[in-house]
C-alpha atoms as a PDB file:
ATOM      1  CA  UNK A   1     115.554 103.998  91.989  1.00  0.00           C
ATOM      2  CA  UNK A   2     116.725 107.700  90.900  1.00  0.00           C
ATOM      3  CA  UNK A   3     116.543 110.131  93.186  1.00  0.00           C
ATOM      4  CA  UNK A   4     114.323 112.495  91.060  1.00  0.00           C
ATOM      5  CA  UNK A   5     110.944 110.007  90.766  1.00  0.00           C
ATOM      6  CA  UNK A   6     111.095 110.820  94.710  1.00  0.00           C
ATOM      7  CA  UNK A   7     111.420 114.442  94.779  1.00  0.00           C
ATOM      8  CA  UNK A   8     108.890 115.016  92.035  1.00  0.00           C
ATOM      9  CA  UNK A   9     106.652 112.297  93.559  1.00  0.00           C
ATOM     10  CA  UNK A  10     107.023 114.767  97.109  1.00  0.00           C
ATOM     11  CA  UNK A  11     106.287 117.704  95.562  1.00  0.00           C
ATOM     12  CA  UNK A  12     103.331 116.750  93.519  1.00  0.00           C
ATOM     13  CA  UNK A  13     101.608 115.768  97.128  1.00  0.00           C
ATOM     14  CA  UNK A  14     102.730 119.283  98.585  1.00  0.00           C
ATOM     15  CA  UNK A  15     100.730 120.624  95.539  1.00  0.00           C
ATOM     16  CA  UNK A  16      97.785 119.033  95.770  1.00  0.00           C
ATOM     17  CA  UNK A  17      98.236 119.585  99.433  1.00  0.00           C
ATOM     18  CA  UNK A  18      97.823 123.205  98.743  1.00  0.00           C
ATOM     19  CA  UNK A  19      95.398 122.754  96.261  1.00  0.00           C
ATOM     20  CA  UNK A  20      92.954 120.636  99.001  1.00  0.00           C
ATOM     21  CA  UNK A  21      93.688 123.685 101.491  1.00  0.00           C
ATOM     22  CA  UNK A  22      92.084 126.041  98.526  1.00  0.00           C
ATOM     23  CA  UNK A  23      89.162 123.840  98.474  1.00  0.00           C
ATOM     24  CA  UNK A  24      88.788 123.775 102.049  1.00  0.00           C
ATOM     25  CA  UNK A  25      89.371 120.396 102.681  1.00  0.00           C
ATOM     26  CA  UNK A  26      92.245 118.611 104.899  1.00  0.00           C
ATOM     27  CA  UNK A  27      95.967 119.517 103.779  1.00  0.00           C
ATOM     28  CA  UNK A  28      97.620 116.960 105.755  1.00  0.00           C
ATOM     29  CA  UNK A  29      94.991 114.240 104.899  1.00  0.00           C
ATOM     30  CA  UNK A  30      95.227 114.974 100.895  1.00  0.00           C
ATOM     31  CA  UNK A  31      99.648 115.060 101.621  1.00  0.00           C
ATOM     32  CA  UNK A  32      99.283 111.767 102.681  1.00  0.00           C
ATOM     33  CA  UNK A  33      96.856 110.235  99.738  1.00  0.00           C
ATOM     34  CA  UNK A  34      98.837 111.632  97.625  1.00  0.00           C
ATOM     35  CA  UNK A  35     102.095 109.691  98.389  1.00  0.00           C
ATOM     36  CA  UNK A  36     100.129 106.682  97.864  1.00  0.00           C
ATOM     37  CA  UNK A  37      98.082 107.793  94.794  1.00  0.00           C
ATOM     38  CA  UNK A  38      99.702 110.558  93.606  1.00  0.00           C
ATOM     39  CA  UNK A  39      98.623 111.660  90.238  1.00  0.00           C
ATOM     40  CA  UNK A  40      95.109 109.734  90.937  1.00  0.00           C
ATOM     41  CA  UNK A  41      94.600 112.511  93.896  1.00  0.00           C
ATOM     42  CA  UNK A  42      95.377 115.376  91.735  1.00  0.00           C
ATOM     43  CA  UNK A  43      93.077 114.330  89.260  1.00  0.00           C
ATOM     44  CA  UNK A  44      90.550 114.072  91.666  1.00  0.00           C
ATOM     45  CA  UNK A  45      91.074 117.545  93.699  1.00  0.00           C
ATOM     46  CA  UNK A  46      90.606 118.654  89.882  1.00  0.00           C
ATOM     47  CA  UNK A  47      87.337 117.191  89.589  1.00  0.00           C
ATOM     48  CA  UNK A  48      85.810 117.924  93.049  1.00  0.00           C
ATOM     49  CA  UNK A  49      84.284 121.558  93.872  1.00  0.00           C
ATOM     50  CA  UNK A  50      84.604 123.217  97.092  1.00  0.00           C
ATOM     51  CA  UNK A  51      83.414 121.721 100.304  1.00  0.00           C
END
């Protein structure tokens, strides 16, 4: 696979990483959906308001 679909993949979860931290909610725990989700978990930090 090329390299780049795994780098942008990363930092897309670091994002929304930071972007669950803004909404109070877990960094870590969002890092990790992400990986598996990815663009699904962005769209969804989007969507939610803060805790």
């Amino acid at each position: 696979m090329n390299e780049g679909y795994f780098v942008g993949w990363g930092t897309l979860a670091l994002i929304n990483a930071v972007l669950a931290q803004g909404k109070n909610r877990s960094g870590l725990n969002w890092f990790i959906i992400s990986l598996v989700i990815g663009p699904i978990a962005t769209l969804s930090l989007a969507l939610f308001d803060k805790k």
